[in-house]
Protein backbone atom coordinates (compact mmCIF):
# COMPACT_ATOMS: atom_id res chain seq x y z
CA UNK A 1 22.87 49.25 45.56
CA UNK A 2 25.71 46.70 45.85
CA UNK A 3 24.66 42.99 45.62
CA UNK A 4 23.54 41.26 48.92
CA UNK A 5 26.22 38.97 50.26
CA UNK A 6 24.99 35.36 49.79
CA UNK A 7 23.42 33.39 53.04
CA UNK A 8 26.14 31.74 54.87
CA UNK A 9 26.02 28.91 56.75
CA UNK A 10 28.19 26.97 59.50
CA UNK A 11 31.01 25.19 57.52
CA UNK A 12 31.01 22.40 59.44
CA UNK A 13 27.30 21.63 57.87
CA UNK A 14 28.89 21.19 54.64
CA UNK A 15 28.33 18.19 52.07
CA UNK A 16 25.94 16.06 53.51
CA UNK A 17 25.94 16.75 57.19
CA UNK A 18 23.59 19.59 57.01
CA UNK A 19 20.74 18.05 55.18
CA UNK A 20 21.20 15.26 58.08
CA UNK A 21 21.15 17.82 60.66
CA UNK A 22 17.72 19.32 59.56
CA UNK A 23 16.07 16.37 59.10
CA UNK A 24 16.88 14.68 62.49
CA UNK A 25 15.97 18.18 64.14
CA UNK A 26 12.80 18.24 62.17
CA UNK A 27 11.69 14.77 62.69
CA UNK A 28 12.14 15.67 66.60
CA UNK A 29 10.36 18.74 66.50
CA UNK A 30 7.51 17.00 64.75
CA UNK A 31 7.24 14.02 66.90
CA UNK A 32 7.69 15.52 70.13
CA UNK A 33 5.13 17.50 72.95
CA UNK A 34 6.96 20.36 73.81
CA UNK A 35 9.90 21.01 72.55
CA UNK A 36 9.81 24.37 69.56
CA UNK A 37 12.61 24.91 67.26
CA UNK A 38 13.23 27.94 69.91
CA UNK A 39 13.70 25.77 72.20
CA UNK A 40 15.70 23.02 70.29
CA UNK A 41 18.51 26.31 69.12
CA UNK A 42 18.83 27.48 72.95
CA UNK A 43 21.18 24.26 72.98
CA UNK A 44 21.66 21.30 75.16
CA UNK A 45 20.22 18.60 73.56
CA UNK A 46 21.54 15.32 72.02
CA UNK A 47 19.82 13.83 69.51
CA UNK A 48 20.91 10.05 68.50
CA UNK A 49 20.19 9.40 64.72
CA UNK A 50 19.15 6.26 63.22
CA UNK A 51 21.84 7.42 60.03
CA UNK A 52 25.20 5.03 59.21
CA UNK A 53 28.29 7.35 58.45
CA UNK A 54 29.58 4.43 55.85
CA UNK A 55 26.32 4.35 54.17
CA UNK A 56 26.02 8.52 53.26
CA UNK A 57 29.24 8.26 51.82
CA UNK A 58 28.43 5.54 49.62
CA UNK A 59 25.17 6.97 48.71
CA UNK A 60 26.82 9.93 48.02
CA UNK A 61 29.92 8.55 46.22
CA UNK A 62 27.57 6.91 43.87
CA UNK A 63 25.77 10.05 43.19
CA UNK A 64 29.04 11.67 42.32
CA UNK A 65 30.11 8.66 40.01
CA UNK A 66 26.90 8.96 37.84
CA UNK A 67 26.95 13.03 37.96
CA UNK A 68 30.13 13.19 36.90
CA UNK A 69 29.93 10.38 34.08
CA UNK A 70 26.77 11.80 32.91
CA UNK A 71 26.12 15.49 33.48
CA UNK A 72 28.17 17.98 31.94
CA UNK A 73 26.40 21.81 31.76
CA UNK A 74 29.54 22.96 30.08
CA UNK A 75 28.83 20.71 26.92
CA UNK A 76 25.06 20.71 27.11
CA UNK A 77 23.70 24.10 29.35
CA UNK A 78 20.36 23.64 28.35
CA UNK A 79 19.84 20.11 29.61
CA UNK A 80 22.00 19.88 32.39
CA UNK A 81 22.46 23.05 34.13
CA UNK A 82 20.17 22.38 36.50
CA UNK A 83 19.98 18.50 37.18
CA UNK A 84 19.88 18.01 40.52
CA UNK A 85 20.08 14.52 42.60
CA UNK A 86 18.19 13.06 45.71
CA UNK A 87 18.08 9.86 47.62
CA UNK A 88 17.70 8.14 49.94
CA UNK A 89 18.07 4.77 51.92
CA UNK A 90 15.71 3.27 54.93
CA UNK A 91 15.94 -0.23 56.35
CA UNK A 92 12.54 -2.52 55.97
CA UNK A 93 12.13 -3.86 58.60
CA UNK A 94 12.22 -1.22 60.99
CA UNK A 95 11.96 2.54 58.97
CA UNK A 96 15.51 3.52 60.10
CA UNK A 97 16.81 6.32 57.68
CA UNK A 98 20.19 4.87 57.16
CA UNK A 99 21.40 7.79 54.48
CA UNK A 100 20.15 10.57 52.89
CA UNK A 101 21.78 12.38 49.44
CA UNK A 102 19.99 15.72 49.82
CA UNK A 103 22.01 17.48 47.37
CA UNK A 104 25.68 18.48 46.21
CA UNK A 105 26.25 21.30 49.46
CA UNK A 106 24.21 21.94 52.31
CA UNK A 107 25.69 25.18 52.80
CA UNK A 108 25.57 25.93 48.89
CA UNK A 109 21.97 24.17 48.22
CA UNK A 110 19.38 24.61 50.72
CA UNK A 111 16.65 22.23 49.48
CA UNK A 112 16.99 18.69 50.67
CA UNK A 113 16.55 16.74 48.09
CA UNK A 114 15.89 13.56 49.72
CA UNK A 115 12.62 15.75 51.21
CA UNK A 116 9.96 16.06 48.89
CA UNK A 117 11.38 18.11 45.65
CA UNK A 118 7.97 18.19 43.51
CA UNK A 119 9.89 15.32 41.32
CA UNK A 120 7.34 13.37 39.38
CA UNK A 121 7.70 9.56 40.14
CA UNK A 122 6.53 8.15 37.21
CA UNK A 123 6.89 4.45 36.41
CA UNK A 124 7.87 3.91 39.83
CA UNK A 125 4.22 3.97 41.33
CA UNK A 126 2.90 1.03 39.25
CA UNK A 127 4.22 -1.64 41.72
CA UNK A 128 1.91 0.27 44.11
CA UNK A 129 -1.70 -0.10 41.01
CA UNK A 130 0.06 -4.08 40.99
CA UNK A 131 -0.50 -4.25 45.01
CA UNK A 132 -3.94 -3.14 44.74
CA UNK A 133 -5.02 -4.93 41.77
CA UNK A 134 -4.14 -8.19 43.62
CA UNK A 135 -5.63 -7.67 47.07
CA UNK A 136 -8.69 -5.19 45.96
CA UNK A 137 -9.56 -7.03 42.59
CA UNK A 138 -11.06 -5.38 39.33
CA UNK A 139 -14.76 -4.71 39.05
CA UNK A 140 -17.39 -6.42 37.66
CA UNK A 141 -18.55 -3.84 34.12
CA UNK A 142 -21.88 -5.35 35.00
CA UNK A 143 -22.36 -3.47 38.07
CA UNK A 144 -22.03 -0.20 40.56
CA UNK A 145 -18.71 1.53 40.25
CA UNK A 146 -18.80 0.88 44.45
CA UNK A 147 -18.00 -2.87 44.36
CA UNK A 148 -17.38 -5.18 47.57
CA UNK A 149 -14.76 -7.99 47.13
CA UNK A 150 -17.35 -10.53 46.36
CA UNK A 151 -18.03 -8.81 42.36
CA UNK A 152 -14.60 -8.36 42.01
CA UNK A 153 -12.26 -10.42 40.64
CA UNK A 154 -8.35 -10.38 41.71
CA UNK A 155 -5.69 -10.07 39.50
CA UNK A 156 -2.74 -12.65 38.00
CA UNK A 157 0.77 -10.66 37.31
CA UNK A 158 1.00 -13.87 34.92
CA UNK A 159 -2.36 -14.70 34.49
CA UNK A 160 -3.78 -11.51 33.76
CA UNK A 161 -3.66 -9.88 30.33
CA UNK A 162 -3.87 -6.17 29.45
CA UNK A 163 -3.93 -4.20 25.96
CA UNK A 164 -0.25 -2.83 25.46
CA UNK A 165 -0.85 -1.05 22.37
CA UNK A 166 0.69 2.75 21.98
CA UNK A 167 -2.10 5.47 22.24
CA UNK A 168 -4.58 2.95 23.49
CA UNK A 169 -7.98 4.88 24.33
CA UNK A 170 -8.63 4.53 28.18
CA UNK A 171 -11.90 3.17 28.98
CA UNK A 172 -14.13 3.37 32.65
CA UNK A 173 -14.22 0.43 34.27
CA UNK A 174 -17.41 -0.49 32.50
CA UNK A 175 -16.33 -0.19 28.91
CA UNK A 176 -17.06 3.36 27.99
CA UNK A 177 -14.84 5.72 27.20
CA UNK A 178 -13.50 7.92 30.15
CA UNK A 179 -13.56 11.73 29.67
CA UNK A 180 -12.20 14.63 31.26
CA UNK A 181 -14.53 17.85 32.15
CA UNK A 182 -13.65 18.93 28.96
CA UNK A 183 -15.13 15.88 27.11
CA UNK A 184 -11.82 14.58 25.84
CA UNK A 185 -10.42 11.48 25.76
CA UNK A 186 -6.94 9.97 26.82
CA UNK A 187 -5.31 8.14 24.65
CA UNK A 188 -2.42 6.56 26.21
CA UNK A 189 0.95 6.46 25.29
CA UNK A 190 4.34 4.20 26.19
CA UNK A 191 7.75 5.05 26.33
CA UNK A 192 9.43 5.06 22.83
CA UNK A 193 6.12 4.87 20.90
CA UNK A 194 6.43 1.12 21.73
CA UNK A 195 3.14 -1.25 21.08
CA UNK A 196 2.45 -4.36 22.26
CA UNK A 197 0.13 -7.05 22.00
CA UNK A 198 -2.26 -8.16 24.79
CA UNK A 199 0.50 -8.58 28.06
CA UNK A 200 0.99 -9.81 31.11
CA UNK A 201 1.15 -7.81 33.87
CA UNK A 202 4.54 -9.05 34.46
CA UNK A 203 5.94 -8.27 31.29
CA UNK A 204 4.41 -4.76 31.11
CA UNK A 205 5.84 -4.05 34.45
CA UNK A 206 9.63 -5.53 32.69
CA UNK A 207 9.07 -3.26 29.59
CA UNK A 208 7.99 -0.55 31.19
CA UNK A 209 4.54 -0.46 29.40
CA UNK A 210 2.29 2.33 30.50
CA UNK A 211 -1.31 1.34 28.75
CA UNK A 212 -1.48 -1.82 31.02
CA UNK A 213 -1.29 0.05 33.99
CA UNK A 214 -3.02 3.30 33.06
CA UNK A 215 -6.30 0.82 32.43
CA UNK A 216 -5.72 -1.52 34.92
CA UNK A 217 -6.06 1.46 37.77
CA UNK A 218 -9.43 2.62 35.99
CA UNK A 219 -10.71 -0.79 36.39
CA UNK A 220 -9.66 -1.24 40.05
CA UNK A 221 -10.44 2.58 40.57
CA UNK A 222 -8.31 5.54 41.49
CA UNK A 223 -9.63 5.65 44.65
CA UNK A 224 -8.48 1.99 45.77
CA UNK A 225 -4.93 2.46 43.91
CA UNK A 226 -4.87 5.76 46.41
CA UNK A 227 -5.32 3.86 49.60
CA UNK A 228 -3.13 1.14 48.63
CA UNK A 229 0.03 3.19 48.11
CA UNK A 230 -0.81 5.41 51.27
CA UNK A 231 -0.90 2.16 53.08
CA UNK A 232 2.24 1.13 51.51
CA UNK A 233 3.58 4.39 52.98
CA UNK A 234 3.04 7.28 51.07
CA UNK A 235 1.91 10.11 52.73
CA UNK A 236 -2.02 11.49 51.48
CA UNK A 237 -0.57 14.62 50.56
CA UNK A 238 2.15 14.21 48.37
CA UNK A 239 -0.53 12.04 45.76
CA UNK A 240 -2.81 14.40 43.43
CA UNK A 241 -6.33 14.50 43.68
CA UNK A 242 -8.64 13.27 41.19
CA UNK A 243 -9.51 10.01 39.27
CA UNK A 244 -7.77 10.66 36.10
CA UNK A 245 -6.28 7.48 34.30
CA UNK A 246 -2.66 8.84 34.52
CA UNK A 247 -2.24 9.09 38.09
CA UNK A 248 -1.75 5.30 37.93
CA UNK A 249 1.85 6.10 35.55
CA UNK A 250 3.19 8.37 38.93
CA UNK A 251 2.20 11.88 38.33
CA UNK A 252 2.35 12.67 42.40
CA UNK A 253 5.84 13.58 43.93
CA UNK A 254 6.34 11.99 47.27
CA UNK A 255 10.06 12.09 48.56
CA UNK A 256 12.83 9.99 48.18
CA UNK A 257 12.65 8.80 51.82
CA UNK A 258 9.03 7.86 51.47
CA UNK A 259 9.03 6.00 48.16
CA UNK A 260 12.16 4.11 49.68
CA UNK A 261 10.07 3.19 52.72
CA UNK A 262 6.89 2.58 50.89
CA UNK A 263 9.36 -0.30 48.56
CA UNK A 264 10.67 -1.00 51.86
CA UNK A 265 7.06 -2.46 52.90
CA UNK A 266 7.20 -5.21 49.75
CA UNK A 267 10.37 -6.21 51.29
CA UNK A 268 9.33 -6.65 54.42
CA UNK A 269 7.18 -9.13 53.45
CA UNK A 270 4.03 -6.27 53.55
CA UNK A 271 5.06 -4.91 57.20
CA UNK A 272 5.01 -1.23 56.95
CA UNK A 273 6.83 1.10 59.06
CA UNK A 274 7.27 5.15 58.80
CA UNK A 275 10.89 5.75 57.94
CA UNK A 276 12.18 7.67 60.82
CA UNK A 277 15.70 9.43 61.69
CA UNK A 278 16.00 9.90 65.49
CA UNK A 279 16.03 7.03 67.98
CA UNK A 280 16.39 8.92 70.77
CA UNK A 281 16.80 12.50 72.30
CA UNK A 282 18.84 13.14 75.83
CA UNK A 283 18.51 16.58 78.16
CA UNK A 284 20.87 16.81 81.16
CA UNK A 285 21.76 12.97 80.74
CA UNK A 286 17.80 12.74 80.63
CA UNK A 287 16.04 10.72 77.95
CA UNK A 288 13.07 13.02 76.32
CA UNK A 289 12.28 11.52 73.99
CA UNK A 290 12.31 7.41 72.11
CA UNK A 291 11.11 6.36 68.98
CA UNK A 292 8.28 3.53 69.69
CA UNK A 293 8.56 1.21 66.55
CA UNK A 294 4.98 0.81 65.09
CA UNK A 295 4.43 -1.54 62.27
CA UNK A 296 1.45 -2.20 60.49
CA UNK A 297 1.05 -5.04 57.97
CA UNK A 298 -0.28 -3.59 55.26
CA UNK A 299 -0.17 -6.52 52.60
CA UNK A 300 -0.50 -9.65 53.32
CA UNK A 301 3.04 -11.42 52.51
CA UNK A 302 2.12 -13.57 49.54
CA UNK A 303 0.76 -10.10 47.91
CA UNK A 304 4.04 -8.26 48.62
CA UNK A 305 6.50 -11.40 47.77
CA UNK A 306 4.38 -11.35 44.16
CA UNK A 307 5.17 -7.61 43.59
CA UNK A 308 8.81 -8.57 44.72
CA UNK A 309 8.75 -11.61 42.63
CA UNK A 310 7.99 -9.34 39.51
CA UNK A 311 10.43 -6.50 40.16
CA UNK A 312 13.16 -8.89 40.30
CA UNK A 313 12.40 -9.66 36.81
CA UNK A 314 12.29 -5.80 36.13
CA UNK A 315 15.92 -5.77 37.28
CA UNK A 316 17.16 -9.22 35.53
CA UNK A 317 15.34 -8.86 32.12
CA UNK A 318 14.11 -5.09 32.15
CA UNK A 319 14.35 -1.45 32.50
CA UNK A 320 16.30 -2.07 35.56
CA UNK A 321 19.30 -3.85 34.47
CA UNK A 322 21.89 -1.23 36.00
CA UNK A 323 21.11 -2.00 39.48
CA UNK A 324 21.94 -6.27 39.11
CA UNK A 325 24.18 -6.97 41.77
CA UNK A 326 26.06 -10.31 41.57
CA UNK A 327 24.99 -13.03 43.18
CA UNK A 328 22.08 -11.35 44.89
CA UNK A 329 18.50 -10.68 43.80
CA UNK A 330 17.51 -6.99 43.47
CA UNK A 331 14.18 -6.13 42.92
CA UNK A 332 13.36 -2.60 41.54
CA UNK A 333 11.68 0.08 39.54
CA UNK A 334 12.36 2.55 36.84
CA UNK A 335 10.34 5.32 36.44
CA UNK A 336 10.50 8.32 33.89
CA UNK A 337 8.11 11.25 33.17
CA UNK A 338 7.21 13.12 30.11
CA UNK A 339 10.05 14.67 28.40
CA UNK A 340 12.57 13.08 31.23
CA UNK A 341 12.19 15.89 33.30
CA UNK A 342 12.52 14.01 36.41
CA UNK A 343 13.93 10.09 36.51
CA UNK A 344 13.88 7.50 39.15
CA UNK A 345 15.02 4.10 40.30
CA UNK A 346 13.93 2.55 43.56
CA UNK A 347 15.30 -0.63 44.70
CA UNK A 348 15.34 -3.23 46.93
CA UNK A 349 16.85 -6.56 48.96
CA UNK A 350 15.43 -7.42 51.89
CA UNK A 351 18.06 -5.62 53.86
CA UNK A 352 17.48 -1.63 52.62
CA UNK A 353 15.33 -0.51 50.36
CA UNK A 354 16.76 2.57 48.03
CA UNK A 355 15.47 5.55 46.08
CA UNK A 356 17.20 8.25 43.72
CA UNK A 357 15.72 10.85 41.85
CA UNK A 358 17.33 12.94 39.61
């Protein structure tokens, strides 16, 4: 049989304009009573995005600029063959999608990357196990693993100390040992094979540290480190299930959109709001449909100006360093997962709130 010709699509939905074009019509068809993708294809609608032209092209410039400084499949095939690159960018204070890097070709790669791409997040959810370790509080190893805020006790980014030693052994919240079904341990690791002494919570979130973090969730419990990064806004389904220590160190995949907007609620001072791509949708010079802005304050501002506070130092002193800008304060997040199989960075300033996975 002679090969099947590959799927075409509509040239003028090349680059980035397709990806932008499927998420506006999905966000509609998902947020609307009525109106089917049937109906949406018959024609005759006009749908107003909340997306900046200027922006996409400097999203995507930038993508292009590290691709083509960095990836070459020619020289290394078995490393970078594959890489592929999302992103995206959402305003704080209101959710507006501003840009979107969902991939090198619409019409070439199907899969918007900015949409959720089963990327690991790794480092970059530890901001969110900060969060809750301030508001909910550790528990008491005296008592219950169900603890009110009363027998808790609330946690210091400078104040609090952690053990930062490579291949620590993980431990319940009440000093034993945690093991798996199997009855094995976890004996966590940091990047590099790096130890370090008893740390701040600051200055494991600047190095990167992973045993900090990976006991500090087991103390607070999964469960609580869960609903705070849902809150932050993450969505329930793109986080694993389970209570195992490493889901603290990012092993769930939410999108690039979503882990911009979910940074996006520390810089709004802990107001949340769904990141959204369609303001408004006209029918016969009828409106149909209007996004209604809901915000929800999720953290209370002195909790979300802390986290802010310490990924600013992430960016001045740490793993961050690539994303200073000068003379303005950036505050972001590195994150890496076993191997490097999937890298991120999500950053921050008050005014848009970034994410890139790669």
């Amino acid at each position: 049989f002679p090969m099947p010709l590959k799927p075409k699509k509509d040239a003028q939905l090349g680059g980035q304009t397709g990806y932008l074009v499927d998420l506006a019509k999905a966000y509609f068809i998902s947020n609307n009573d009525g109106v089917t993708a049937e109906e949406l294809a018959k024609g005759g609608y006009e749908i107003h995005t909340t997306f900046n032209k200027a922006k996409v092209k400097q999203l995507e410039d930038a993508v292009k600029k590290v691709r083509k400084e960095n990836i070459d499949p020619k020289k290394r095939p078995e490393k970078d063959t594959h890489v592929q690159f999302g992103g995206a960018s959402v305003e704080p204070k209101s959710g507006k999608i501003v840009a979107i890097y969902g991939g090198e070709d619409a019409t070439k790669h199907f899969t918007n990357n900015a949409n959720q791409t089963g990327a690991q997040v790794g480092s970059t959810f530890k901001p969110f196990v900060l969060a809750a370790a301030m508001e909910t509080g550790v528990r008491d190893p005296s008592l219950g693993p169900d603890q009110g805020p009363d027998s808790r006790t609330r946690v210091d980014p400078d104040k609090s100390k952690y053990n930062g030693a490579n291949k620590l052994k993980i431990k319940n919240y009440d000093g034993t040992t945690w093991e798996n079904e199997k009855g094995e341990q976890w004996l966590q690791t940091n990047d590099g094979g790096e130890s370090y002494k008893d740390i701040t919570l600051r200055d494991a979130m600047v190095h990167s540290a992973n045993s900090p973090f990976a006991q500090l969730g087991m103390d607070i419990g999964i469960e609580n480190v869960r609903t705070t990064a849902i809150r932050a806004g993450l969505l329930k389904d793109s986080l694993v299930d389970g209570e195992v220590p490493s889901f603290s160190l990012g092993i769930s995949d939410p999108s690039a959109i979503r882990m911009a907007g979910a940074y996006g609620t520390f810089a709004a001072e802990g107001k949340q709001s769904d990141p959204y791509s369609v303001t408004k949708v006209e029918k016969g010079g009828e409106v149909i449909y209007e996004h209604e802005a809901a915000t929800k304050q999720a953290f209370s501002s002195a909790i979300a100006s802390n986290v802010t506070d310490v990924l600013v130092d992430v960016v001045e002193d740490g793993t961050g360093s690539n994303a200073k800008l000068p003379g303005r304060k950036v505050a972001g997040k590195t994150g890496t997962t076993d191997g490097n199989k999937s890298a991120w960075f999500v950053g921050y300033t008050p005014q848009l709130s970034t994410a890139i996975d790669m």
